[in-house]
Protein backbone atom coordinates (compact mmCIF):
# COMPACT_ATOMS: atom_id res chain seq x y z
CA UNK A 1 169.58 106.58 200.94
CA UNK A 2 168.14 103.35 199.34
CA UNK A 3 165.09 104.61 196.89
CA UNK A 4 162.06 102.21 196.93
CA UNK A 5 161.16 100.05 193.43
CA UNK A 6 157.89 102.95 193.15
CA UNK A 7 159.96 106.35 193.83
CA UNK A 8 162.37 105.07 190.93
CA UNK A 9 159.45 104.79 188.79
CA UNK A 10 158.28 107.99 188.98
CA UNK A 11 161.70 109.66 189.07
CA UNK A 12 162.11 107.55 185.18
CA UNK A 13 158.58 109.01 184.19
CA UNK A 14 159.40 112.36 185.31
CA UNK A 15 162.95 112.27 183.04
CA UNK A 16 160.77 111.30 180.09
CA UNK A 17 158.12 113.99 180.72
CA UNK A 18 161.04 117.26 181.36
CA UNK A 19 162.83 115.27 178.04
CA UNK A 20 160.08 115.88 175.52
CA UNK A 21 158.73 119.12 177.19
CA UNK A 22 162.39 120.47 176.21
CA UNK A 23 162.30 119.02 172.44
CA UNK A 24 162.54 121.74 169.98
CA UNK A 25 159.91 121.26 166.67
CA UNK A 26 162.80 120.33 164.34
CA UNK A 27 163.98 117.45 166.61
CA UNK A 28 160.27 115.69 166.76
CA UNK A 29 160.24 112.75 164.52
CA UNK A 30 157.43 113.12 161.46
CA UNK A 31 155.31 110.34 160.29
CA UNK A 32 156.75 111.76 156.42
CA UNK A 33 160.15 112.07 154.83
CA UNK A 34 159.72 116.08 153.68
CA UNK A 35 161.30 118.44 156.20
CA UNK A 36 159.15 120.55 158.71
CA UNK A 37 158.45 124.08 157.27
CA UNK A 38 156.21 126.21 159.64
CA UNK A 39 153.76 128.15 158.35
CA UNK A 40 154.97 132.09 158.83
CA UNK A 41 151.95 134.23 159.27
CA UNK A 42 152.55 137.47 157.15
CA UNK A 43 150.57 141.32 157.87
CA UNK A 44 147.65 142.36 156.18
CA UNK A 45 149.27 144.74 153.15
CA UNK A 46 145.90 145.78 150.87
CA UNK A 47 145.44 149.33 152.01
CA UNK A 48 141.65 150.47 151.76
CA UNK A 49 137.95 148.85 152.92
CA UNK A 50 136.96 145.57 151.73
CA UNK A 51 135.71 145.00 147.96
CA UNK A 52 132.34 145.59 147.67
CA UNK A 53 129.47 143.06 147.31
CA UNK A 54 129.04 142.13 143.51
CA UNK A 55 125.97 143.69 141.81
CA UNK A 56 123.33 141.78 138.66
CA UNK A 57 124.76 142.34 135.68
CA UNK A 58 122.61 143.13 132.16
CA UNK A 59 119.24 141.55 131.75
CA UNK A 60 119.79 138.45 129.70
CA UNK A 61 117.40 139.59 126.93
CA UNK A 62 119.35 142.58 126.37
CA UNK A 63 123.09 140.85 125.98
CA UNK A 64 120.85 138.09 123.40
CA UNK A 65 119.71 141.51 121.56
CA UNK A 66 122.93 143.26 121.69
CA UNK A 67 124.54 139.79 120.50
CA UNK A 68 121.75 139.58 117.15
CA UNK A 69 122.19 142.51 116.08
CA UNK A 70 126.59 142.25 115.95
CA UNK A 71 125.84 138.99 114.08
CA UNK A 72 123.17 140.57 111.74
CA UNK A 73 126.41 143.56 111.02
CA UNK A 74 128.65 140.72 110.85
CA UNK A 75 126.40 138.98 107.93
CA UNK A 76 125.80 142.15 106.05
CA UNK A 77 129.44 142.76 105.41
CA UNK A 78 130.04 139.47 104.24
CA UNK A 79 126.71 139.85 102.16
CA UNK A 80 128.78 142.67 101.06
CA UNK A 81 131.89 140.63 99.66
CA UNK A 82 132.29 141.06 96.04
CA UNK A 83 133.23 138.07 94.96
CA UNK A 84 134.50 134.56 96.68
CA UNK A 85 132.38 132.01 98.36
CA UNK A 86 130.36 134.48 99.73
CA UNK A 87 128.81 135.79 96.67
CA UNK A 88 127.42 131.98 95.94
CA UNK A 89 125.52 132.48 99.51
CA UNK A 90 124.49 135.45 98.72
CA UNK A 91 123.07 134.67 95.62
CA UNK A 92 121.35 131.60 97.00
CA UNK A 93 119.51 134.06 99.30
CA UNK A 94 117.55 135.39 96.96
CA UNK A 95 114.93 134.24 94.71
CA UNK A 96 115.99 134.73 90.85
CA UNK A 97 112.01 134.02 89.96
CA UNK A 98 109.02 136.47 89.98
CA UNK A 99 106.18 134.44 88.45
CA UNK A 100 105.34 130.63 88.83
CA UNK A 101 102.98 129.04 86.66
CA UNK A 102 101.88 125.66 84.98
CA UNK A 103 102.42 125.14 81.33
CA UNK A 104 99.81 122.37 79.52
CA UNK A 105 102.36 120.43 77.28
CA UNK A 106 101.29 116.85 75.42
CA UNK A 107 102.78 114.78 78.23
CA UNK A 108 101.29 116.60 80.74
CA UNK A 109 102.00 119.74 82.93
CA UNK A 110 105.08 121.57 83.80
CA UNK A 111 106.28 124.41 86.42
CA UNK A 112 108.06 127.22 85.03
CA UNK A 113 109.86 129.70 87.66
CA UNK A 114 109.25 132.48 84.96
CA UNK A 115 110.94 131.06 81.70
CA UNK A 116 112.89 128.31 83.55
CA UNK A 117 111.81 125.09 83.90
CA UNK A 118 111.54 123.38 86.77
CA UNK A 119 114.04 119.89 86.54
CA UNK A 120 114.48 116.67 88.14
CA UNK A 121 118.05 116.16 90.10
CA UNK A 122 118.91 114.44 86.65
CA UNK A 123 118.53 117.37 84.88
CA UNK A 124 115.30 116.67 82.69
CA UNK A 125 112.58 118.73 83.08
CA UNK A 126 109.76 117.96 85.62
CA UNK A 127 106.61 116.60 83.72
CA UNK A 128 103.49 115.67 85.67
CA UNK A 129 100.66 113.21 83.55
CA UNK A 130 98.17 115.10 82.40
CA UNK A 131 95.36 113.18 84.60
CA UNK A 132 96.93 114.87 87.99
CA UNK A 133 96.10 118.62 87.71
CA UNK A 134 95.99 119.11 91.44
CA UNK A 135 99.06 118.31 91.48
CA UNK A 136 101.05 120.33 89.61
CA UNK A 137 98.68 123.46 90.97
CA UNK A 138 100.33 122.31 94.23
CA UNK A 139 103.77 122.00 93.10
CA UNK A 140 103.86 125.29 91.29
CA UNK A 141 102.50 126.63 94.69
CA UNK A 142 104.97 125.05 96.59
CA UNK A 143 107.67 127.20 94.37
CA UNK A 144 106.13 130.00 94.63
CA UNK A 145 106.04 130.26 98.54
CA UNK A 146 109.93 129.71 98.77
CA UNK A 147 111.53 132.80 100.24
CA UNK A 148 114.91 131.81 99.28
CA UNK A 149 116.61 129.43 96.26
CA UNK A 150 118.06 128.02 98.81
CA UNK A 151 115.37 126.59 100.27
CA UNK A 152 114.44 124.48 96.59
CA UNK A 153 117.80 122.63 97.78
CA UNK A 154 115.97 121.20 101.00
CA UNK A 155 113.35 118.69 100.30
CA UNK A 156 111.13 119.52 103.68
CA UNK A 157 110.14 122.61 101.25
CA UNK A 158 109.25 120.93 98.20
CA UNK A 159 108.04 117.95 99.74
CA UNK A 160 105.68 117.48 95.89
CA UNK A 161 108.63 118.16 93.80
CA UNK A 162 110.79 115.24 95.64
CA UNK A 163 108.53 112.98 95.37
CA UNK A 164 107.14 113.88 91.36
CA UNK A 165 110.88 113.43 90.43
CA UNK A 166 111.13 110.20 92.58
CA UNK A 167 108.24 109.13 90.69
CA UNK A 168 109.40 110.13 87.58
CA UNK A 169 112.83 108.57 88.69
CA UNK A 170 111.61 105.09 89.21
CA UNK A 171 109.58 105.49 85.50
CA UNK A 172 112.87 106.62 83.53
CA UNK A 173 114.75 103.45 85.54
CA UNK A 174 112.32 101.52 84.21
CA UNK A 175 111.99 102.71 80.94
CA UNK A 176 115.79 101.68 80.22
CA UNK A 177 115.43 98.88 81.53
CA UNK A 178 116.64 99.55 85.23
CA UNK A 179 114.68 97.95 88.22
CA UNK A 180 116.99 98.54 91.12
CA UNK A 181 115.19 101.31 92.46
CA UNK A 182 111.87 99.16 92.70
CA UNK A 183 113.26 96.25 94.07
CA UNK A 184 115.18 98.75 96.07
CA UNK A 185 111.66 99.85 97.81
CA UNK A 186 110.06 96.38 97.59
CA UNK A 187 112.73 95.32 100.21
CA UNK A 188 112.28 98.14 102.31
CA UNK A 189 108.69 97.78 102.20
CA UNK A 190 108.60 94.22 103.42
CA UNK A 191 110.83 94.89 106.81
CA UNK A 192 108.36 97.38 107.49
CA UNK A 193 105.19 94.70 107.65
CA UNK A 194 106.95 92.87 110.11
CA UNK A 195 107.54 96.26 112.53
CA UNK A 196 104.14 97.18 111.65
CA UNK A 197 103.11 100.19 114.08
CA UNK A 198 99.84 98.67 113.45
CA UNK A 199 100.98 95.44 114.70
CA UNK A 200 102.81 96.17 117.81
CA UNK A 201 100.61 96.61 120.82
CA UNK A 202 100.93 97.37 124.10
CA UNK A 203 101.58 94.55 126.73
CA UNK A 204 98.54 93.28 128.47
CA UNK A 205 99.29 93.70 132.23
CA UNK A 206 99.89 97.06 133.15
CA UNK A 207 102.31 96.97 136.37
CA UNK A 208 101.85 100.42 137.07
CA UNK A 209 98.32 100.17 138.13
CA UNK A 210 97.02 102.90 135.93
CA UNK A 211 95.04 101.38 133.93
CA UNK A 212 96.52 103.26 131.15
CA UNK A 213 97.34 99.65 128.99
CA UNK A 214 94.72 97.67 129.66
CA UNK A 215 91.27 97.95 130.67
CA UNK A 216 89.65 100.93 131.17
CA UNK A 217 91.62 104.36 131.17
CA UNK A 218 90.40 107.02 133.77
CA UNK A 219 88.71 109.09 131.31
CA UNK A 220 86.31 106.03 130.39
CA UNK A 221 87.56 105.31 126.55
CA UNK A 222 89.62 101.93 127.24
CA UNK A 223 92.66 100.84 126.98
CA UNK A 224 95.40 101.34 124.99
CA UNK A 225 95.52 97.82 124.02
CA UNK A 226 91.72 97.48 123.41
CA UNK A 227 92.01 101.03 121.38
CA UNK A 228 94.93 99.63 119.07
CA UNK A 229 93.29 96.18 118.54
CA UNK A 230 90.21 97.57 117.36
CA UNK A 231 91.98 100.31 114.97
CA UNK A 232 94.02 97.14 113.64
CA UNK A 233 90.91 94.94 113.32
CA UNK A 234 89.65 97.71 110.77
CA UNK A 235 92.58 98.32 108.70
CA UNK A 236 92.95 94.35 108.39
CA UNK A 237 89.48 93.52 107.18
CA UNK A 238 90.05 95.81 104.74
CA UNK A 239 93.05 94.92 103.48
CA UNK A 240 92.66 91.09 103.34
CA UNK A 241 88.89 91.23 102.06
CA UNK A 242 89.59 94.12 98.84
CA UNK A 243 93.37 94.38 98.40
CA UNK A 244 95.36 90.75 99.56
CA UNK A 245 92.10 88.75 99.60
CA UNK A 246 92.91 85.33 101.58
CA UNK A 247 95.97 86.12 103.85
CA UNK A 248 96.43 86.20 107.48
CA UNK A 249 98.03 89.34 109.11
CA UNK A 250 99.25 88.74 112.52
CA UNK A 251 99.81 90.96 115.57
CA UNK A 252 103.82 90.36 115.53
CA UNK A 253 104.56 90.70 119.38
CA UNK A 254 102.17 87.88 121.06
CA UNK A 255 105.52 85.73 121.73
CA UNK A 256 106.64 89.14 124.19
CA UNK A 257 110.13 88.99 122.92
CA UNK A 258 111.81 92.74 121.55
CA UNK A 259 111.82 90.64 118.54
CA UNK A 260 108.45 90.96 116.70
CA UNK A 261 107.30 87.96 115.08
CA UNK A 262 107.36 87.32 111.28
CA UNK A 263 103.99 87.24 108.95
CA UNK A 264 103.63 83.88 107.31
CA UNK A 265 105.43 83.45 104.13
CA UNK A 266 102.28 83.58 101.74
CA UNK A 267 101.57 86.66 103.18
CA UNK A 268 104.77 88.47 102.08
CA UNK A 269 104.70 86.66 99.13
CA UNK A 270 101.39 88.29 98.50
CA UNK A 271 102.32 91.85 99.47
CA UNK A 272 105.23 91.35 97.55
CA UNK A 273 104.03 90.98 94.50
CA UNK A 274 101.55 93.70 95.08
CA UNK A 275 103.79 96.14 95.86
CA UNK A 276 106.12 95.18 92.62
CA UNK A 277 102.77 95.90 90.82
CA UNK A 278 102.28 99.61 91.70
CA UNK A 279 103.16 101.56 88.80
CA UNK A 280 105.46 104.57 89.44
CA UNK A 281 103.37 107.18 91.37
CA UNK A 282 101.73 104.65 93.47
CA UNK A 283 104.60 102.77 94.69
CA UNK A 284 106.53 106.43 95.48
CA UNK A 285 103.58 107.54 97.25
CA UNK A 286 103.28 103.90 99.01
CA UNK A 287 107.29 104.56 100.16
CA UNK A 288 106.72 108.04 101.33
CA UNK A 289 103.20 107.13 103.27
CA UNK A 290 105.33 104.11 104.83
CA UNK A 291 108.57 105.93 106.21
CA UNK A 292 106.45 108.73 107.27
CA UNK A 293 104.03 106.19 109.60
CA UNK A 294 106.63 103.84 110.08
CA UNK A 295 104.00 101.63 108.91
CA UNK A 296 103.25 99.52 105.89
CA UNK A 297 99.68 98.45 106.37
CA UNK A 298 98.00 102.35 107.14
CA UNK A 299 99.90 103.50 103.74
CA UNK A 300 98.33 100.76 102.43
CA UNK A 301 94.93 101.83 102.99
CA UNK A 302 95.44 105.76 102.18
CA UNK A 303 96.88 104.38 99.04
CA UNK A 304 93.92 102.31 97.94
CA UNK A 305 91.25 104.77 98.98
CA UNK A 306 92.80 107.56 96.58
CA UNK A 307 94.51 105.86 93.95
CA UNK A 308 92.27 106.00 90.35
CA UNK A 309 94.31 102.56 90.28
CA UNK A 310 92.27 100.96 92.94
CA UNK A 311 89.15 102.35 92.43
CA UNK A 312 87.20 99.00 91.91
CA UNK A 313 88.28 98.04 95.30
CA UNK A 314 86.01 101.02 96.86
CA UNK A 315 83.29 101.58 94.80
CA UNK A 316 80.28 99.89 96.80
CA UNK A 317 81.89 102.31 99.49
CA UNK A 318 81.74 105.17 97.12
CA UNK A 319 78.35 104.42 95.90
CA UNK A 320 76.80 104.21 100.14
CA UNK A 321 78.73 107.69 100.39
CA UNK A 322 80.73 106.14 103.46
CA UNK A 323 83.10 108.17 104.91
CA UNK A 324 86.99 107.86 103.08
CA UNK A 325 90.26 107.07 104.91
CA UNK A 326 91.83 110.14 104.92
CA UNK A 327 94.80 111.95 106.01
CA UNK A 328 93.84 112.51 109.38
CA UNK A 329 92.19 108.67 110.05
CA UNK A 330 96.03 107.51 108.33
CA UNK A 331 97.81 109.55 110.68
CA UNK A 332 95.43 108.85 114.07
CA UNK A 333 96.28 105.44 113.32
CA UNK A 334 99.81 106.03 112.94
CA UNK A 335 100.80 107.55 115.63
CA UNK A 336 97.84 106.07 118.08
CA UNK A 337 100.60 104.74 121.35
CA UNK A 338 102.15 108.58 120.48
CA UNK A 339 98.62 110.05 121.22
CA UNK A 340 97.29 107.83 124.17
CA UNK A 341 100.78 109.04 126.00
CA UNK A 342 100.59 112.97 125.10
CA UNK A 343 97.00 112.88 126.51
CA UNK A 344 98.11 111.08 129.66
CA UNK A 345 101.38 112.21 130.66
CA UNK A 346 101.40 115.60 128.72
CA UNK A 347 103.05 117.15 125.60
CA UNK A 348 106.20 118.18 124.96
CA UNK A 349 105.60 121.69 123.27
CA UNK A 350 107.94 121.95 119.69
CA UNK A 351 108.83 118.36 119.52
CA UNK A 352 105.35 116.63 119.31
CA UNK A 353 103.21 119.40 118.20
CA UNK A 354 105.90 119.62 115.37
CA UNK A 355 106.01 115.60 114.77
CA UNK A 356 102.50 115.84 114.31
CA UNK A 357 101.92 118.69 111.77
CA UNK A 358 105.00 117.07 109.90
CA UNK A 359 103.01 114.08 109.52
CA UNK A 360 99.89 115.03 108.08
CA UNK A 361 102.24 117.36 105.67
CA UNK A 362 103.95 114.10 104.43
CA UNK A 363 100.64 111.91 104.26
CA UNK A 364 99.02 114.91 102.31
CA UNK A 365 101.92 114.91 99.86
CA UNK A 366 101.02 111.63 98.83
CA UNK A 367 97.53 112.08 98.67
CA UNK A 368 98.11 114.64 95.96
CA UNK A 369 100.83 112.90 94.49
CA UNK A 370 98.68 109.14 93.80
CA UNK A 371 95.30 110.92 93.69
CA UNK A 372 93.79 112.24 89.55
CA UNK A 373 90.77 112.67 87.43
């Protein structure tokens, strides 16, 4: 019997449809070139219930307690070493002084730790001049609150020792005939004036409609801007109308390039020379105030208003009983952008708490350090 054109059709697709219903799995072609491995499921062999549900281990506190005290054992047994590296730390732990005092010489004063005197790093023995009794009361404090000697070999604890032996550092240089070290910090001096904290104020729109730049904050005082403008104003008149009489100090970011702005060239010609002036206490004191306040013109000022070297420039001031530029007023205006931000956006405790204390600590070093009868 004759099929028609459709039965053969079907009787095709129905060969093709019994054909791969028959194909076994390792005959199908793969779309990868590894061979066909099927998966074998295998019993369940771990006799007994399921693991149980994990439970809080030790409170933190007590691991951090139980972890002190096996370092604290593991310190006192190398404490106990007899001899080796260890016995140098050891001995550097403890303080081979009982009694600090000062001892009147004709040059001046000096700190004895007992019958030891106190020395520079090279090795002579720390003098302070005779008009600057404050200071060495301070210094010989300073000694006597160390715990440790290893503490004398950080300077953040004898902040008035480092800088009496810089001082006296920069006079023995000079004495032989050696003025590196001044022209050293006459350099370093200079780049400061044109990165003048002072100097550098905040922009005068203030996109993030806060008002916290410009114009009035929302606690009423002003702006930023308006606050540092006016504490600039102050310290300027008083520089260029007692100290640099007839320069021009300029704010050094008014082009609003990253770059700030040079101060004319008479004016660091001027400051210059000033600074090569200072005799040894001042211009250590001036470097110390100026790293510290990352700011030339502020240490400047504190310099001046305590320094028996510049007391002509202040004595109308003196004589009125006005107020004197302190330690606080040189580190307000210091770190004044640091300040407007804290009280804005909040503090950030041991880090600007710290950074503040630390300041007034180095600013009060050199108050004691340039200051005398």
């Amino acid at each position: 019997m004759a099929s028609s054109p459709g039965s053969a059709c079907l009787w095709r697709l129905l060969r093709v449809a019994r054909r791969v219903g028959c194909e076994t799995p390792a005959s199908r072609r793969c779309l990868h070139q590894s061979s066909y491995c099927a998966a074998t499921a295998l019993p369940t062999t771990t006799p007994g219930p399921p693991p149980r549900a994990p439970l809080p281990g030790v409170a933190e506190h007590v691991e951090q307690i139980a972890r002190r005290r096996e370092r604290h054992e593991t310190l006192q047994q190398l404490s106990a070493a007899p001899s080796g590296q260890n016995s140098i730390s050891t001995g550097l732990r403890r303080k081979f002084w009982k009694d600090v005092h000062v001892k009147e010489v004709p040059d001046g004063y000096q700190i004895y730790l007992d019958t030891r005197p106190v020395r520079t790093p090279s090795k002579t023995i720390l003098t302070i001049p005779k008009n600057k009794p404050n200071l060495a009361t301070a210094t010989a404090l300073e000694w006597d609150l160390l715990t440790t000697a290893q503490q004398a070999l950080k300077r953040h604890f004898i902040p008035l020792t480092s800088l009496v032996s810089r001082a006296e550092n920069i006079k023995d240089e000079e004495l032989a005939g050696d003025g590196r070290t001044r022209e050293e910090i006459v350099n370093t001096m200079i780049r400061y004036l044109d990165t003048d904290t002072i100097l550098c104020w905040a922009p005068e729109n203030d996109s993030s409609g806060s008002g916290q730049h410009d114009g009035a904050g929302a606690d009423g005082r002003g702006g930023l801007r308006e606050l540092q403008k006016r504490t600039a104003r102050q310290l300027i008149t008083f520089l260029t109308s007692r100290v640099w009489p007839g320069i021009e100090i300029h704010h050094v970011g008014e082009s609003g390039s990253i770059i700030p702005a040079s101060q004319p060239q008479t004016t660091r010609d001027v400051i210059r020379g000033w600074i090569s002036g200072l005799p040894a206490y001042e211009l250590a004191g001036l470097e110390r105030a100026t790293i510290a306040g990352k700011g030339l013109l502020a240490a400047a000022r504190l310099l001046v208003e305590w320094s028996p070297v510049f007391r002509h420039s202040r004595e109308d001031l003196d004589r009125n009983k006005l107020p004197r530029f302190g330690v606080e007023d040189a580190a307000e205006a210091a770190s004044l952008e640091v300040r407007w931000q804290t009280d804005y956006w909040g503090e950030v405790e041991d880090t600007h708490d710290v950074d503040r204390e630390d300041l007034r600590r180095q600013l009060g070093s050199v108050v004691l350090l340039v200051s005398g009868e």
